[in-house]
N, C-alpha and C. Protein backbone atom coordinates (compact mmCIF):
# COMPACT_ATOMS: atom_id res chain seq x y z
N UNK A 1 9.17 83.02 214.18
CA UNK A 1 9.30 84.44 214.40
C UNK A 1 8.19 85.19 213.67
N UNK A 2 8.01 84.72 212.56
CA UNK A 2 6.85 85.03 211.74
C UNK A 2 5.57 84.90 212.13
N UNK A 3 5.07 84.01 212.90
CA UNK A 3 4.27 83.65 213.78
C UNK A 3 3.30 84.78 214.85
N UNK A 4 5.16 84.77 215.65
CA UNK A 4 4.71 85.54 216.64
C UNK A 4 4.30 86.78 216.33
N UNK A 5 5.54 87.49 215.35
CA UNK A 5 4.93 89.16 214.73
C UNK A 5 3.76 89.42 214.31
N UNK A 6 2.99 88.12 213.57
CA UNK A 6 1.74 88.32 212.84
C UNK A 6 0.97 88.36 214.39
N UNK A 7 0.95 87.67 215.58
CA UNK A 7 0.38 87.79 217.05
C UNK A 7 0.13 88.67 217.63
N UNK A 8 1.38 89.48 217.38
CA UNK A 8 1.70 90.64 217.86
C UNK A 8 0.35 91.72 217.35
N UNK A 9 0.80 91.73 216.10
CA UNK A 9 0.15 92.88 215.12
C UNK A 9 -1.11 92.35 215.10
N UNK A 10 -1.81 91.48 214.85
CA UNK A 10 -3.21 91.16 215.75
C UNK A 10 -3.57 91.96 216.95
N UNK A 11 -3.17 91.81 217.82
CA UNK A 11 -3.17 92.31 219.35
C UNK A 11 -3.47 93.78 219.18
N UNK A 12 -2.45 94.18 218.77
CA UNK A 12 -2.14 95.61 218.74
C UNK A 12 -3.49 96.07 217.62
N UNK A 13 -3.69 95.73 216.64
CA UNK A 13 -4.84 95.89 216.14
C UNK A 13 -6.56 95.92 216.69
N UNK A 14 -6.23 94.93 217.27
CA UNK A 14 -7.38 94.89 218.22
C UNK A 14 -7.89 95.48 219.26
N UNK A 15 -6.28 95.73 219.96
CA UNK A 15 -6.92 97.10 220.98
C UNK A 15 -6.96 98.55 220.30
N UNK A 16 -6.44 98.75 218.86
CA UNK A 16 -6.84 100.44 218.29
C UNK A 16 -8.19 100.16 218.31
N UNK A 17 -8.82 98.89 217.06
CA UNK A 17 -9.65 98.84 217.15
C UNK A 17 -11.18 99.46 218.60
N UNK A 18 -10.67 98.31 219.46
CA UNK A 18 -11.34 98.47 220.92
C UNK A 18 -11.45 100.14 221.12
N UNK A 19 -10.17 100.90 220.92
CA UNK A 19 -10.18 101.78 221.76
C UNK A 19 -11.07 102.66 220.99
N UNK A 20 -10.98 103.08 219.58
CA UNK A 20 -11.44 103.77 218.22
C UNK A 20 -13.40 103.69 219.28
N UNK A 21 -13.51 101.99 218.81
CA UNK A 21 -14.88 102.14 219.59
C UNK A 21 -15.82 102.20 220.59
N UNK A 22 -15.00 102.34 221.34
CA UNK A 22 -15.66 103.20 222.85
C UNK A 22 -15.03 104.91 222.65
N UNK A 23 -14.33 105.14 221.97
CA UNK A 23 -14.47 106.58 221.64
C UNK A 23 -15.78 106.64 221.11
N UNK A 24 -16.17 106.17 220.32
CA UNK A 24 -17.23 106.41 219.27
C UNK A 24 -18.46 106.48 219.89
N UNK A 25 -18.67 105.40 220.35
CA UNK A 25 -19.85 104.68 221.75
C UNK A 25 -20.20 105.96 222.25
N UNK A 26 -19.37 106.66 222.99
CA UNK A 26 -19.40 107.21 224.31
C UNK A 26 -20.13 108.94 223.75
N UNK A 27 -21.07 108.77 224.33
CA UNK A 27 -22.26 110.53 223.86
C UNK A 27 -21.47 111.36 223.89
N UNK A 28 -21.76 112.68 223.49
CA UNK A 28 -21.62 113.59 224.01
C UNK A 28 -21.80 114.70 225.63
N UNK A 29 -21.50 114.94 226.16
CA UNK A 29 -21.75 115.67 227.45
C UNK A 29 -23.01 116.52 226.85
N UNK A 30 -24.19 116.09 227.82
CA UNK A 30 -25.41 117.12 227.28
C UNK A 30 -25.64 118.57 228.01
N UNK A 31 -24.02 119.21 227.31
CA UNK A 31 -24.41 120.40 227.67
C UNK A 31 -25.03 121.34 227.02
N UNK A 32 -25.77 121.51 225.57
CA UNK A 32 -26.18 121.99 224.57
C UNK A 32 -27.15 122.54 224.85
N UNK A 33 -27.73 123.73 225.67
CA UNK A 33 -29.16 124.28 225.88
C UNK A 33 -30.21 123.86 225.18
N UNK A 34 -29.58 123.39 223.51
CA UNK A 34 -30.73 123.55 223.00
C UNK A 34 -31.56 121.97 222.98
N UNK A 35 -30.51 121.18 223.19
CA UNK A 35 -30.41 119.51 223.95
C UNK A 35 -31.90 119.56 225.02
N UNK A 36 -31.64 120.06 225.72
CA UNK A 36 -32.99 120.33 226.73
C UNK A 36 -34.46 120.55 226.16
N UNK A 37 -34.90 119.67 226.80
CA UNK A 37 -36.24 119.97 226.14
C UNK A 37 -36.90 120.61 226.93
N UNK A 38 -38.08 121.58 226.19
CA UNK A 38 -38.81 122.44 226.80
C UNK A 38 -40.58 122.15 227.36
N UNK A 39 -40.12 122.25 228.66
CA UNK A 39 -41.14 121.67 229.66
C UNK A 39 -41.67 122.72 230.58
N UNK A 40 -43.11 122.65 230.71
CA UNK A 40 -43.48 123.92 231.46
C UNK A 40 -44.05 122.99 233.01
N UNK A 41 -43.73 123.55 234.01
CA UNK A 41 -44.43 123.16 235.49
C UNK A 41 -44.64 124.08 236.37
N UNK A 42 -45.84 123.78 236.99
CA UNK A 42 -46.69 124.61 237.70
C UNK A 42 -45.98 125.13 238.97
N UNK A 43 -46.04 126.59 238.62
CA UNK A 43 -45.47 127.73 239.23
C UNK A 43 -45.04 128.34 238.84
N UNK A 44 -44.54 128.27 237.09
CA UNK A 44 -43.96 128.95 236.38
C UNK A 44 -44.19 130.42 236.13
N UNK A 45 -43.48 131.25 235.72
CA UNK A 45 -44.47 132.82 235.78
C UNK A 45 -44.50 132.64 234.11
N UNK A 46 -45.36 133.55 233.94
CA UNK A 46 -45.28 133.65 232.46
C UNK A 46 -44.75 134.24 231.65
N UNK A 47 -43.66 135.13 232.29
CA UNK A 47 -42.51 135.35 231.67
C UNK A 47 -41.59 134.40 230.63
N UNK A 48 -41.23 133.72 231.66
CA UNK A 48 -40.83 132.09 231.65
C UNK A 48 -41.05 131.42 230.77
N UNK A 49 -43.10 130.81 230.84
CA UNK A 49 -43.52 130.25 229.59
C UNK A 49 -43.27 131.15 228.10
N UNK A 50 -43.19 132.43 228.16
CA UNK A 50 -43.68 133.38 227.04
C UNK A 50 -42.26 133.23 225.89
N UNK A 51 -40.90 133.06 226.86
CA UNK A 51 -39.68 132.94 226.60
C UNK A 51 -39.62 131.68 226.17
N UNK A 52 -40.07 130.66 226.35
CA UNK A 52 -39.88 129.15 225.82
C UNK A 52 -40.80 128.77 224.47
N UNK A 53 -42.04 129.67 224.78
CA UNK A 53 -43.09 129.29 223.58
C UNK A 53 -43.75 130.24 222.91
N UNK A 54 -43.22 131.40 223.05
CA UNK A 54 -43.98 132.62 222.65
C UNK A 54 -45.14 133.14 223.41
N UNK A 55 -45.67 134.03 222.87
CA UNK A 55 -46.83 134.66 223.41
C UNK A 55 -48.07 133.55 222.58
N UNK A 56 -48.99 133.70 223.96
CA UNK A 56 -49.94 132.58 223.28
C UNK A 56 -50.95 133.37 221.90
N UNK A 57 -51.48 132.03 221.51
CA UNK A 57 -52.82 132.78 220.52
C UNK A 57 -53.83 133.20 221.12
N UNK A 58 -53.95 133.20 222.44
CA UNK A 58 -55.41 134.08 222.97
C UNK A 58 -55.15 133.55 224.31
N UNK A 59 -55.26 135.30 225.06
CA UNK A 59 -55.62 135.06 226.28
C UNK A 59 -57.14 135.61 226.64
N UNK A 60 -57.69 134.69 227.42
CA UNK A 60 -58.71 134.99 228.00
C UNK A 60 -58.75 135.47 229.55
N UNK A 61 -59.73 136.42 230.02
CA UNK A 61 -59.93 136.78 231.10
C UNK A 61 -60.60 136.10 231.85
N UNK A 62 -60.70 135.28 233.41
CA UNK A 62 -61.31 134.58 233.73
C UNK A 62 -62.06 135.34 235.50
N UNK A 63 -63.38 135.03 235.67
CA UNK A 63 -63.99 135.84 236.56
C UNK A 63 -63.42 135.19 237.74
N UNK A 64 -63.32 135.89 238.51
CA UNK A 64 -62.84 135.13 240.19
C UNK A 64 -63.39 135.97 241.03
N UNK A 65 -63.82 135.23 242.49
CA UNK A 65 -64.37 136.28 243.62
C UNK A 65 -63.39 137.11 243.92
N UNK A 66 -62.36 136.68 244.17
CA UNK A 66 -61.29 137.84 245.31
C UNK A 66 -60.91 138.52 244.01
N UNK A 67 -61.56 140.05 244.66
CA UNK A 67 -60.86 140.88 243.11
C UNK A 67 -59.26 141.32 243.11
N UNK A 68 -58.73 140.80 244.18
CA UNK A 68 -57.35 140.84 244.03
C UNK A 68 -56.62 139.98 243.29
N UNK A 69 -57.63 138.92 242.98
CA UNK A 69 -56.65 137.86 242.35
C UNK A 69 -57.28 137.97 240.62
N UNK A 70 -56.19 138.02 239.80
CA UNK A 70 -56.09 137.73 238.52
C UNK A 70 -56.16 136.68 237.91
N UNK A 71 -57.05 136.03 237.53
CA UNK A 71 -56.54 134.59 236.32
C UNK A 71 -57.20 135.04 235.00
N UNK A 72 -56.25 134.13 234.10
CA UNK A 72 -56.10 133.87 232.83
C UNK A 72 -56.14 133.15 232.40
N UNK A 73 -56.52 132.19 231.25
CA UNK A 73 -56.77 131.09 230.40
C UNK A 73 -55.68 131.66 229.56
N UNK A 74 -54.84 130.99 229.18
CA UNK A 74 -53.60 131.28 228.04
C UNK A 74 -53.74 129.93 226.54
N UNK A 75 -53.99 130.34 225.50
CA UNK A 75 -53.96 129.42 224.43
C UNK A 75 -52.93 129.27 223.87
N UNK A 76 -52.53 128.38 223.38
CA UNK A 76 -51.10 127.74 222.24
C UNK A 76 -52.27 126.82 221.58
N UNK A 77 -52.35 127.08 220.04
CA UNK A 77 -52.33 126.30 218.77
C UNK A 77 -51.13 125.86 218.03
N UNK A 78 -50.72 124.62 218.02
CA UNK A 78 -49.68 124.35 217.08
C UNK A 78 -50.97 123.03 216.32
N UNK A 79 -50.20 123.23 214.47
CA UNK A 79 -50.67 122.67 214.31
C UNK A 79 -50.02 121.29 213.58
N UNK A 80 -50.67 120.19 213.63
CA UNK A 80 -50.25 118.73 213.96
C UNK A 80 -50.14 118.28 212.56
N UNK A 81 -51.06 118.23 211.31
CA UNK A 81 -51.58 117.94 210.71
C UNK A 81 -52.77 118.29 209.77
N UNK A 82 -52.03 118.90 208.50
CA UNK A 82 -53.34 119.14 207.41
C UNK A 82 -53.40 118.84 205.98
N UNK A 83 -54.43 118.54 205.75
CA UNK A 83 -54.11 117.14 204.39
C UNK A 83 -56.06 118.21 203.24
N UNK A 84 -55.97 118.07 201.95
CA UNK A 84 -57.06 118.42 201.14
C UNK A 84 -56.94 117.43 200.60
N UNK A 85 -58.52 117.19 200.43
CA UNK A 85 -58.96 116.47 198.82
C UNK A 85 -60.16 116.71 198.57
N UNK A 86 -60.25 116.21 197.47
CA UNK A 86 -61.10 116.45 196.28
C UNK A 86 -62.22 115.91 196.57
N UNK A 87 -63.60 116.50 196.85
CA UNK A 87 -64.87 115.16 196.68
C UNK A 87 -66.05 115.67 196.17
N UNK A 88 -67.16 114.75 195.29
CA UNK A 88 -67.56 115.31 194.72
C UNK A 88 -69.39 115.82 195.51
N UNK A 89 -69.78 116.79 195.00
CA UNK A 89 -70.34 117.11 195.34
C UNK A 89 -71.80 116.60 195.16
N UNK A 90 -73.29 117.03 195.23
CA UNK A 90 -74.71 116.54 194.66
C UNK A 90 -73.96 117.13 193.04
N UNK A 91 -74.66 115.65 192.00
CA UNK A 91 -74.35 115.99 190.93
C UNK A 91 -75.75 116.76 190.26
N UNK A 92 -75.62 117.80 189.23
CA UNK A 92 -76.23 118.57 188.93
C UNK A 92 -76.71 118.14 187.31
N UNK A 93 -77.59 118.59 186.78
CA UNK A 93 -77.39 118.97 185.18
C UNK A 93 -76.97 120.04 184.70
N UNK A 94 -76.93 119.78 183.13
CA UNK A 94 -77.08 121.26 182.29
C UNK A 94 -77.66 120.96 181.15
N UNK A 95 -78.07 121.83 180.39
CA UNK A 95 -78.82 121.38 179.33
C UNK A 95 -77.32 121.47 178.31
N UNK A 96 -77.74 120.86 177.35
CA UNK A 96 -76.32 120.18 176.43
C UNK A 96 -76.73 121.03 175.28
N UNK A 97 -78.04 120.57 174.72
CA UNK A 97 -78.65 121.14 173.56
C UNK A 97 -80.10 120.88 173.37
N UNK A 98 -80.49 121.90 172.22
CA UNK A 98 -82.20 121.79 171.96
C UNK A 98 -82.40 121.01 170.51
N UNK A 99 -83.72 120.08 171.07
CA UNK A 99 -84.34 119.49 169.67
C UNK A 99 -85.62 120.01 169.45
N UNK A 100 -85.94 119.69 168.41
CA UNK A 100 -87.55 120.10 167.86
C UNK A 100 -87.83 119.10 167.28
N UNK A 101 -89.48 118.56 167.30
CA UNK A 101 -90.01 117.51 166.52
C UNK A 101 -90.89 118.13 165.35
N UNK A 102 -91.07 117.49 164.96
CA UNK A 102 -92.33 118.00 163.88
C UNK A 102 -92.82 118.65 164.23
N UNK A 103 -93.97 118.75 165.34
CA UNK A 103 -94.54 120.42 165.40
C UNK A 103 -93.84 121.08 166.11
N UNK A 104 -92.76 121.44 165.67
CA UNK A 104 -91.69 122.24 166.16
C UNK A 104 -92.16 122.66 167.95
N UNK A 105 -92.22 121.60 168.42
CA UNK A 105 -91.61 121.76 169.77
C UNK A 105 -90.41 121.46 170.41
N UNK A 106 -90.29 122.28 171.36
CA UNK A 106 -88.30 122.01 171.64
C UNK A 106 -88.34 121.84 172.84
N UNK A 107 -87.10 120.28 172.88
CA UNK A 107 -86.91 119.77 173.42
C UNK A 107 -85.56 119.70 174.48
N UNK A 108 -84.83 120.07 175.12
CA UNK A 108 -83.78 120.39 175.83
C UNK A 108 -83.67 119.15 176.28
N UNK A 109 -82.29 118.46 176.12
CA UNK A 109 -81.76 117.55 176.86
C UNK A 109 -80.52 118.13 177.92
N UNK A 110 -80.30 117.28 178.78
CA UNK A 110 -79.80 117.91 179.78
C UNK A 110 -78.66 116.29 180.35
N UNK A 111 -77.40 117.10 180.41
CA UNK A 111 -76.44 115.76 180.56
C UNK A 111 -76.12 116.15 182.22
N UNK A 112 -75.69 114.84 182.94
CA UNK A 112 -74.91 115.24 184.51
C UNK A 112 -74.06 115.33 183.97
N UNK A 113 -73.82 116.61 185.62
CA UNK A 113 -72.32 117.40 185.21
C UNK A 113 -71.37 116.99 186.72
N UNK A 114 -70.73 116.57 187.23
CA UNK A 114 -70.18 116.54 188.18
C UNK A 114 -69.74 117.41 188.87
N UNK A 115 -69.76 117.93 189.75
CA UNK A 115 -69.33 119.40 190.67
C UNK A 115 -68.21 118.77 192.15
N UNK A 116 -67.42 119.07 192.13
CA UNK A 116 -65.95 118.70 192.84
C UNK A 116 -66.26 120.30 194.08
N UNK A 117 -65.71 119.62 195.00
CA UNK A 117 -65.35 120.91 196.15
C UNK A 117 -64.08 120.74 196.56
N UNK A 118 -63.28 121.51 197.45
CA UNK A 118 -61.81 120.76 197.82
C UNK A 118 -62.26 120.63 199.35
N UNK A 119 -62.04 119.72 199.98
CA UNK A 119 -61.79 120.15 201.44
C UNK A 119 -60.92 120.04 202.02
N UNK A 120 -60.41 121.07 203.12
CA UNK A 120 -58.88 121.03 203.93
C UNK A 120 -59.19 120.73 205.54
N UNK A 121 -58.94 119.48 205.76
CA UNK A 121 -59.10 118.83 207.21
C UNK A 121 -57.32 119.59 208.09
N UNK A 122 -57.77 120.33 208.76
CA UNK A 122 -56.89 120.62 209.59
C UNK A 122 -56.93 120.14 211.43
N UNK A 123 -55.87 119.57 211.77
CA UNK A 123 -55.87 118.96 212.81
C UNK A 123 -54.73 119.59 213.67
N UNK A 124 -55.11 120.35 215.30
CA UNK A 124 -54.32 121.40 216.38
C UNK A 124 -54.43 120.59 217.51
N UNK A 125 -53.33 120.81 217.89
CA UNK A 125 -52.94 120.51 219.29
C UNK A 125 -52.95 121.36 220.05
N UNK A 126 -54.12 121.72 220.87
CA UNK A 126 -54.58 123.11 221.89
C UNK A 126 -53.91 122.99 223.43
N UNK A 127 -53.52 123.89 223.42
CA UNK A 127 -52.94 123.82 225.16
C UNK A 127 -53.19 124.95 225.69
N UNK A 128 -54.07 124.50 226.84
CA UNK A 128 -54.32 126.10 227.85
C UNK A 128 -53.80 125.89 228.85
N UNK A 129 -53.35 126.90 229.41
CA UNK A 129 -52.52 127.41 230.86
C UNK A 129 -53.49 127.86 231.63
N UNK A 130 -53.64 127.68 232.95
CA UNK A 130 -54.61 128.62 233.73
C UNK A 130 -53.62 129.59 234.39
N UNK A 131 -53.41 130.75 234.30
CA UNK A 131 -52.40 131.35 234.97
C UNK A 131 -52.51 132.08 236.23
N UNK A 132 -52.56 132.28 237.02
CA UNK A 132 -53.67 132.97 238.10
C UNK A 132 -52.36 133.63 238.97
N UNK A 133 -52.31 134.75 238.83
CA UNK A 133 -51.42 136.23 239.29
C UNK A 133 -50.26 135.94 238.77
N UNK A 134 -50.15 135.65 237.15
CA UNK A 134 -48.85 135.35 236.71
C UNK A 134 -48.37 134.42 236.52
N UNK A 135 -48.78 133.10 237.39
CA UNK A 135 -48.07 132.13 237.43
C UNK A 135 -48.76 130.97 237.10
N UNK A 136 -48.06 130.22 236.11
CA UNK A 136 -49.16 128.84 235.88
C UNK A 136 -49.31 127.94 237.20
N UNK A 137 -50.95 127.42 236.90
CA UNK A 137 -51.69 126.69 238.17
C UNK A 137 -51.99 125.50 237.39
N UNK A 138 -52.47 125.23 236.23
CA UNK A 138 -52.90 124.13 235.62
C UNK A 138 -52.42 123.89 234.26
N UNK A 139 -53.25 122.69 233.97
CA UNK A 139 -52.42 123.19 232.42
C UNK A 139 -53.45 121.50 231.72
N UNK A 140 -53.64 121.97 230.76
CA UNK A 140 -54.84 120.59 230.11
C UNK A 140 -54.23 120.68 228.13
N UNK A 141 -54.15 119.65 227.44
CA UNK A 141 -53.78 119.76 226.07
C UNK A 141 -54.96 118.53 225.52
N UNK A 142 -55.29 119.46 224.28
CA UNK A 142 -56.06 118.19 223.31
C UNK A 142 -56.33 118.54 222.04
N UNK A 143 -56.76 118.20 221.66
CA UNK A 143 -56.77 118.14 219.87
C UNK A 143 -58.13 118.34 219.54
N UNK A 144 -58.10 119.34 218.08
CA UNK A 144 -59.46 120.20 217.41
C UNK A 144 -59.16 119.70 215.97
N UNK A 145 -60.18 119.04 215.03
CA UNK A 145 -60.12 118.76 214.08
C UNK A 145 -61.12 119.99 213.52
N UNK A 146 -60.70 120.64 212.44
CA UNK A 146 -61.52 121.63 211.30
C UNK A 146 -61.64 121.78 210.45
N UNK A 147 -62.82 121.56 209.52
CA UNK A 147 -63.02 121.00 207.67
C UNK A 147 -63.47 122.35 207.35
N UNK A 148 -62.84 122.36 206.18
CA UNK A 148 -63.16 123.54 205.10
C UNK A 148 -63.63 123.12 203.87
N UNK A 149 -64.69 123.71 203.26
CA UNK A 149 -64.99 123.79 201.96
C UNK A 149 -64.57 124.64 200.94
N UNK A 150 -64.49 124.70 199.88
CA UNK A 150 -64.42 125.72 198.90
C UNK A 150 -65.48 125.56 197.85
C-alpha cells in the first residue's frame, strides 16, 4: 500500500511539475508596442519617420528638374562609440638650469620634457533618407570615424 501511495505521489508530482513548465516556457503575447521594433520602408511620409526617430540632424535641399517636385536628403547621427587617450606628443626641451666656467661663460642645460595631448576617437552611424514630396524613396547607412585633439 505504501508502495503504491509513494506511485501515486510521484505521478501527481510530475505532472505539477510538467504543467508549472510549459506555463513558464510559453512567451508572452507580443502585444507591447514598445516590443516592435522600429523600421522605416519606402513610402513612408515623414511624418511617420519624424514620430519614430525624431527630427533629423540636417536636412538638406536637393536640386531636381521638375520644379514641382521636392526632395530632401534627411540626416540621423546616432552615435556608436567613443573612447580618449592619452599620447604623447614631439618631445620638447626646457632649460633646467645655468652653469658658468671659469671665464664666466654660461652654460644652459636643457632636460626632455614630454608633452601628452588627449585624443577623443568618436565613431556615428549616419543614415540619410532621400525624401522626395514627403515621402521616403531611398535610404543608405554607414559609419564616420572623428579624432580630436586637445
Amino acid at each position: 500500500m505504501t508502495h503504491r501511495l509513494l506511485a501515486v505521489l510521484s505521478a501527481l508530482c510530475l505532472l505539477v511539475t510538467a504543467a508549472l513548465a510549459a506555463d513558464v516556457a510559453t512567451p508572452p503575447p507580443a502585444t507591447d508596442p514598445a516590443a516592435k521594433k522600429k523600421v522605416i520602408e519606402q513610402g513612408m511620409t515623414g511624418d511617420v519617420i519624424a514620430q519614430l526617430f525624431g527630427q533629423p540632424a540636417e536636412i538638406k535641399p536637393m536640386k531636381v528638374e521638375d520644379p514641382a517636385t521636392k526632395a530632401e536628403q534627411w540626416i540621423y547621427r546616432r552615435k556608436l562609440k567613443e573612447s580618449t587617450t592619452s599620447s604623447s606628443a614631439a618631445p620638447s626641451t626646457m632649460p633646467a638650469f645655468t652653469m658658468s666656467d671659469a671665464n664666466n661663460s654660461a652654460y644652459q642645460i636643457h632636460v626632455p620634457v614630454a608633452q601628452y595631448r588627449i585624443q577623443r576617437t568618436t565613431i556615428h552611424q549616419v543614415t540619410a533618407l532621400l525624401m522626395v514630396n514627403g515621402r521616403l524613396q531611398a535610404a543608405k547607412q554607414w559609419t564616420e570615424k572623428t579624432e580630436d585633439y586637445d
